[in-house]
Protein backbone atom coordinates (compact mmCIF):
# COMPACT_ATOMS: atom_id res chain seq x y z
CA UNK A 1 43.68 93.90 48.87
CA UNK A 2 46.22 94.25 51.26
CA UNK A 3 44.92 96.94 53.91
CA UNK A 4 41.19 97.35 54.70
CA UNK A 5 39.76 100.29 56.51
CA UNK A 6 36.57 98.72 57.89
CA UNK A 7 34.55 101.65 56.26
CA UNK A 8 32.71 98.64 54.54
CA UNK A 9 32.28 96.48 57.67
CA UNK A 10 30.16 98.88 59.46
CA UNK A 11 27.35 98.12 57.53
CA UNK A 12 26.61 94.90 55.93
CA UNK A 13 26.33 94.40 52.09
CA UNK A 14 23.13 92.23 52.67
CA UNK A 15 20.80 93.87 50.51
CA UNK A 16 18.96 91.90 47.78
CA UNK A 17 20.38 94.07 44.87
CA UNK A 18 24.26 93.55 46.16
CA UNK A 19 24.01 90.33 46.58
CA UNK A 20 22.25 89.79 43.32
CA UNK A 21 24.75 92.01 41.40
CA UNK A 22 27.70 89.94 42.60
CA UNK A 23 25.82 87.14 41.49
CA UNK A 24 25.73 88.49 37.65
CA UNK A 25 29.18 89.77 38.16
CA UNK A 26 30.03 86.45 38.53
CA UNK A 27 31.84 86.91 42.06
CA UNK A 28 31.37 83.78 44.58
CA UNK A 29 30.36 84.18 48.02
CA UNK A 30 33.24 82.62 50.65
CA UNK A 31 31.90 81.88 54.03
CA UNK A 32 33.65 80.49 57.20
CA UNK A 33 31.14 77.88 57.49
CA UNK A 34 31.47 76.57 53.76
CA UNK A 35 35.63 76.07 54.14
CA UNK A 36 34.77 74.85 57.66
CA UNK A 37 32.65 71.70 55.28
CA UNK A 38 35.28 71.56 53.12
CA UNK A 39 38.74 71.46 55.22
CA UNK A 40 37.46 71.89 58.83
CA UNK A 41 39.43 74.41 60.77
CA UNK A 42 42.82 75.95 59.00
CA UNK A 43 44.84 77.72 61.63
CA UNK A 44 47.56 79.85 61.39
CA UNK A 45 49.11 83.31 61.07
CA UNK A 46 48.28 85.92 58.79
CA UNK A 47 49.09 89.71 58.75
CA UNK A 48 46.35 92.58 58.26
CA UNK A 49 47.23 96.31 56.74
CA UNK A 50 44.99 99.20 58.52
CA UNK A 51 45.22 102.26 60.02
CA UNK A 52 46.68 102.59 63.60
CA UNK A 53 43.61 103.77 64.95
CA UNK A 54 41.77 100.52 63.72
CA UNK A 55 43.11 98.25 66.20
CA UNK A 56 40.40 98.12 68.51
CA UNK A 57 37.91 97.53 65.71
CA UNK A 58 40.07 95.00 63.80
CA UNK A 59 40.02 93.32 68.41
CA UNK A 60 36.59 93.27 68.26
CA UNK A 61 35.90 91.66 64.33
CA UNK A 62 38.58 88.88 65.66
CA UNK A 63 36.14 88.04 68.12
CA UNK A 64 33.48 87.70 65.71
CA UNK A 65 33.55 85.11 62.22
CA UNK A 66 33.04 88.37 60.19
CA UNK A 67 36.01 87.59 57.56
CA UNK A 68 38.91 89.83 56.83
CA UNK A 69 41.10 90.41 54.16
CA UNK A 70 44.78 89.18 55.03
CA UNK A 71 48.05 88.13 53.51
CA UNK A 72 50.86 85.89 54.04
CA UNK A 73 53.33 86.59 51.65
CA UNK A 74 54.45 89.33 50.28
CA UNK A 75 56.57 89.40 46.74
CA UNK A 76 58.25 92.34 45.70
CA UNK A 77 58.89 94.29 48.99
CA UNK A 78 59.87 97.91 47.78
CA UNK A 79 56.63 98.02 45.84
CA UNK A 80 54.74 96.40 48.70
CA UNK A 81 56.25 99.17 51.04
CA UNK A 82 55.64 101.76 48.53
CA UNK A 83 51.90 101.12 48.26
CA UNK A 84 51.57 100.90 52.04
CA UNK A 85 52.98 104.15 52.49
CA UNK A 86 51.01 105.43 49.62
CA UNK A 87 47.48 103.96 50.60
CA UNK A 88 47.45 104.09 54.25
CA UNK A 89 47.90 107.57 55.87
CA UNK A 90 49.24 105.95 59.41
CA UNK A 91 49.65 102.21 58.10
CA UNK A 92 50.41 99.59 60.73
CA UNK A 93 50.48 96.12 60.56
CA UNK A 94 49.14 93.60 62.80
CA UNK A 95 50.35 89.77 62.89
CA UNK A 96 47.21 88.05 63.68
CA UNK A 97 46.66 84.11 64.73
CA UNK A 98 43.31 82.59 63.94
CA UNK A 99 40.89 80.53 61.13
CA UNK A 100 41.38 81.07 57.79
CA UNK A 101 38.94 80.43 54.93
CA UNK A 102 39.87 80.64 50.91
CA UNK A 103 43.86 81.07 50.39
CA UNK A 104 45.11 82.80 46.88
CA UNK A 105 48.60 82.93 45.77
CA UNK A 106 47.41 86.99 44.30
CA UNK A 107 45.09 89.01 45.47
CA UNK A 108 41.54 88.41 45.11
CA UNK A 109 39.90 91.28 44.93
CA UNK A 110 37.18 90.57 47.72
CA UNK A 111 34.43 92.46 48.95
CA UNK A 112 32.76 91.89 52.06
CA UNK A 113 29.10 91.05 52.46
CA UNK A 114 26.45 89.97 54.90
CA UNK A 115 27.13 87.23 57.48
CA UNK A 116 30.94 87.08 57.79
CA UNK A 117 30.87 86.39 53.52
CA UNK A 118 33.19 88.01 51.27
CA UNK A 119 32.30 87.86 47.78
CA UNK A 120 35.85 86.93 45.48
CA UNK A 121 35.96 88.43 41.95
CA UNK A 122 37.88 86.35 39.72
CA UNK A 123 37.03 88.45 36.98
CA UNK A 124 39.40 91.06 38.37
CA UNK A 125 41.98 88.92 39.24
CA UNK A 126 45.29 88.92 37.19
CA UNK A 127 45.19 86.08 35.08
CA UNK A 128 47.08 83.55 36.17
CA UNK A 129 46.36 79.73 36.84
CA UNK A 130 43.98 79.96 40.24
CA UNK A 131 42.33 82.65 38.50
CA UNK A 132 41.57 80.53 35.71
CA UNK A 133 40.16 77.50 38.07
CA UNK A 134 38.41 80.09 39.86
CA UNK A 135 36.36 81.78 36.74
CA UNK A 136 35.67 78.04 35.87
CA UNK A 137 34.22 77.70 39.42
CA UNK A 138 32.06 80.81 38.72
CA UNK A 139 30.98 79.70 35.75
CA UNK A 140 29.91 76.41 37.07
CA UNK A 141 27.44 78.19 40.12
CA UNK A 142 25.95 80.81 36.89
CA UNK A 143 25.25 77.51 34.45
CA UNK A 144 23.55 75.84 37.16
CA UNK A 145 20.96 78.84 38.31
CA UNK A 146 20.58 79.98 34.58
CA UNK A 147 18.96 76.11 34.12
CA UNK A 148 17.25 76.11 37.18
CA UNK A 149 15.90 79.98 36.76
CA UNK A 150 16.69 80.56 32.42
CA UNK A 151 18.00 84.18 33.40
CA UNK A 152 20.02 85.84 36.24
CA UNK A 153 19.37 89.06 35.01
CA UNK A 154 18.39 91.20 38.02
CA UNK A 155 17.10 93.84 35.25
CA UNK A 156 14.54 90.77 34.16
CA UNK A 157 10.96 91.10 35.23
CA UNK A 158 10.89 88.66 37.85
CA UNK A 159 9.23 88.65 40.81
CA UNK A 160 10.56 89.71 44.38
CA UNK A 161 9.57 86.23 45.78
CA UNK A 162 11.25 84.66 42.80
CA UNK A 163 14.38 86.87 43.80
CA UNK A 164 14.47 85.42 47.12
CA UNK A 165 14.73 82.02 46.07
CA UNK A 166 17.13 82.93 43.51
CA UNK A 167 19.41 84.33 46.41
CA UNK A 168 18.66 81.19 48.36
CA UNK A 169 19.46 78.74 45.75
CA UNK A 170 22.81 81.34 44.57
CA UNK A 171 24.33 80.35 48.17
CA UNK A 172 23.43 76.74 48.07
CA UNK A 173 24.43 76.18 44.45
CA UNK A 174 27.96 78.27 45.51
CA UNK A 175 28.49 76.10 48.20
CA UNK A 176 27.69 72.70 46.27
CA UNK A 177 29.91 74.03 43.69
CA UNK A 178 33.00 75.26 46.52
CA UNK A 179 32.57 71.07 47.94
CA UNK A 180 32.70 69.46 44.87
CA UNK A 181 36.05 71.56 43.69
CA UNK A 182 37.79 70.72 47.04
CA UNK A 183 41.05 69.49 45.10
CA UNK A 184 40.72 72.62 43.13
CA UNK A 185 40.40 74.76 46.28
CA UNK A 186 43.56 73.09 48.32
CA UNK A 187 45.65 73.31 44.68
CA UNK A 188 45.10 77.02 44.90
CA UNK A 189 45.98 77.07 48.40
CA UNK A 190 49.17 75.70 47.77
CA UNK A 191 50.34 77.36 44.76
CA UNK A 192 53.63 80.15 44.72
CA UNK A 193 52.98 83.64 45.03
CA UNK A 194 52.07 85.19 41.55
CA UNK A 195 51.57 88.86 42.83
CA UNK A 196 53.16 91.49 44.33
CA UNK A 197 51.17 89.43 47.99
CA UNK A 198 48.59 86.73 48.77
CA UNK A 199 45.37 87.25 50.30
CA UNK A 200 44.10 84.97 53.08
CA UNK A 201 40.03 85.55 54.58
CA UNK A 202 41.10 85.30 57.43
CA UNK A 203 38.00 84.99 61.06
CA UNK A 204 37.96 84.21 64.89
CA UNK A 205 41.76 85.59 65.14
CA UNK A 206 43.63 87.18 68.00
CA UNK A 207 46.60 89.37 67.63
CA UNK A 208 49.55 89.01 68.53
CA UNK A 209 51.23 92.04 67.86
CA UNK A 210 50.73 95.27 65.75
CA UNK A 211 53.94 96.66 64.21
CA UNK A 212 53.76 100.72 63.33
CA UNK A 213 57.47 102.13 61.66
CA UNK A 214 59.15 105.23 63.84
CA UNK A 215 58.35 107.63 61.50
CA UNK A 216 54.52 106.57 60.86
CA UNK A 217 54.04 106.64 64.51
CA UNK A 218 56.17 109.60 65.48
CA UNK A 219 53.33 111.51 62.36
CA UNK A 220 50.25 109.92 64.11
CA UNK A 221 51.36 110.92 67.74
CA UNK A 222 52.27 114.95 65.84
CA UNK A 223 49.11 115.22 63.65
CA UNK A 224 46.41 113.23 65.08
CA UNK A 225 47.08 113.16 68.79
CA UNK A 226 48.59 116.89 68.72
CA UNK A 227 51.30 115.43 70.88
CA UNK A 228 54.93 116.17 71.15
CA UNK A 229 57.16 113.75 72.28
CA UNK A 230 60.21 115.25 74.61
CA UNK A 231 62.47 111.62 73.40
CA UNK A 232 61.85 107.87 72.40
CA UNK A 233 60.89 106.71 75.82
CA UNK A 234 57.55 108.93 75.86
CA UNK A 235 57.34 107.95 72.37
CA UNK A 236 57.46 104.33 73.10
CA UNK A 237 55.10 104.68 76.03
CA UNK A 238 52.38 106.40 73.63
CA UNK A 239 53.15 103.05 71.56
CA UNK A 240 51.66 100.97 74.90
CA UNK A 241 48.66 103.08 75.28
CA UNK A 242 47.74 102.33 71.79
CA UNK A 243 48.66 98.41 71.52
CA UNK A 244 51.51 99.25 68.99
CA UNK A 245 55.14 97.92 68.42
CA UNK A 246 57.53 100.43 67.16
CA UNK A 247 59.89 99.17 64.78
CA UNK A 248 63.14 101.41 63.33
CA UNK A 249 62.08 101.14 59.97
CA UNK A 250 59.78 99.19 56.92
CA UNK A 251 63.15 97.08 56.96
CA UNK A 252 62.80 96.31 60.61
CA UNK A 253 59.18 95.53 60.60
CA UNK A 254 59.79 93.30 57.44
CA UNK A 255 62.47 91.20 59.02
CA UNK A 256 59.18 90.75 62.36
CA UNK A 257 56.80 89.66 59.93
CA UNK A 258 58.51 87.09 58.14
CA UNK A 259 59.46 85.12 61.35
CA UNK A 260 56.02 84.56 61.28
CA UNK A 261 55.74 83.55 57.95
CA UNK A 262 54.42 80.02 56.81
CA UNK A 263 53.43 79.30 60.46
C-alpha cells in the first residue's frame, strides 16, 4: 500500500498463529537481513504516505531495521492523488533516504510482522508478470515444508513443539528459496511500473523532507491543533514546529517528489 498508519507497528505480528497463517496463505516473509545475503546494501530514495502527525514515529522506525512500506513511482497521478486525499485524513508525504529490501513494479500487498519482516501476498497481487514469479516463489517454500512436514495445516493435530520447528524451518526454507531466485528477485526489481505505484520495504532511512499541500495543512492546524492562522507566515512557522514543507498544491508537491525519483 501506499500510506501506512503505524497502527500495526505498535505491536508485533509475532505470534505463532500469524505467522503460521501467512504461511498457509502462502505469503513470504521479507527481512532486511535476507536481501542484505542476497544484494548487500541497496540505497536510495523512496517516499512514505502517513498522517502528519506520524512523523516522529515514522523518525524513530528509520532508526530502527523495522521495514516500511514505500514507493518510488507513481503511475496514474489523478488517481494516486485521489486516493491520498481519500485514505489519509491529513496525508503528507515524506521523501526518505535509506536501505531498501524487496522492490515491486505494483503494490504488494504487505503486512508487517515480527523482527523488521513484512510478509508479501502474491496472492493478492494483480496479476501481472512479478506476481506470477512471485506465486511460483511461494509455491516453491509450501512444496518444500509439505515434504519435510506432509501438512501445513495449522488446523492439523500437530503438536506445539512440532509448530515451532515448523516456524523455524518456514523462515529458513523462505530464505533458501529468496537466495536461490536472486535473478528472479533483481528481474522484478527492474521491471516498469504495472500499477497505479510501486512499493519499496524500505529500513534504516532518514528523511529528508516531509511535504504536506496548503490546504491539508491549513485543515490540520484548524481541526486538530484548534489554531487559527492570522496569514501564511504563522502558517508556515506552524509548518517548522512540526518538521513539514508546505507545498501550493498536489501539483506542487508532485513536481518535489519526482526530482527525487530514480535516485
Amino acid at each position: 500500500m501506499f500510506y501506512e498508519l503505524f497502527t500495526n507497528l505498535s505491536e508485533k505480528n509475532n505470534s505463532s498463529n500469524f505467522i503460521l497463517n501467512s504461511m498457509n496463505k502462502g505469503m513470504i516473509p521479507i527481512s532486511p537481513k535476507t536481501f542484505e545475503r542476497i544484494f548487500g546494501d541497496q540505497v536510495g530514495y523512496y517516499f512514505h504516505s502517513s498522517e502528519i502527525d506520524n512523523i516522529d514515529t515514522l523518525k524513530k522506525i528509520g532508526k530502527s531495521r523495522k521495514t516500511i512500506s514505500a514507493f518510488t513511482e507513481i503511475g496514474n497521478y489523478s488517481i494516486f492523488t485521489g486516493a491520498f486525499d481519500i485514505e489519509l485524513d491529513f496525508p503528507v508525504v515524506s521523501i526518505l533516504n535509506g536501505k531498501y529490501a524487496l522492490k515491486t513494479p505494483l503494490d504488494s500487498f504487505t503486512e508487517y510482522g515480527d523482527s523488521g519482516r513484512r510478509w508479501v501476498d502474491p496472492y493478492t497481487m494483480n496479476s501481472s508478470k512479478p506476481t506470477k514469479y512471485l506465486r511460483k516463489i511461494s509455491d516453491e517454500i509450501t512444496d518444500k515444508l509439505k515434504k519435510e512436514f506432509g501438512t501445513i495445516d495449522i488446523y492439523s493435530d500437530i503438536e506445539n513443539t512440532r509448530k515451532k520447528e515448523l516456524i523455524k524451518r518456514y523462515y529458513e526454507i523462505s530464505e533458501e528459496i529468496l537466495l536461490k531466485n536472486k535473478k528472479v528477485l533483481e528481474e522484478i526489481s527492474n521491471m516498469p511500473l504495472t500499477d497505479e505505484y510501486n512499493e519499496v520495504l524500505g529500513y534504516s532511512f532518514k528523511i529528508i523532507k516531509s511535504l504536506v499541500t496548503y490546504n491539508s495543512f491549513y485543515r490540520f492546524v484548524a481541526e486538530e491543533l484548534n489554531m487559527n492562522p492570522a496569514n501564511d507566515s504563522e502558517l508556515n512557522n506552524l509548518a517548522k514546529e512540526w518538521n513539514v514543507v508546505v507545498m501550493k498544491d498536489n501539483d506542487e508537491l508532485y513536481k518535489e517528489l519526482k526530482k527525487y525519483q530514480g535516485k
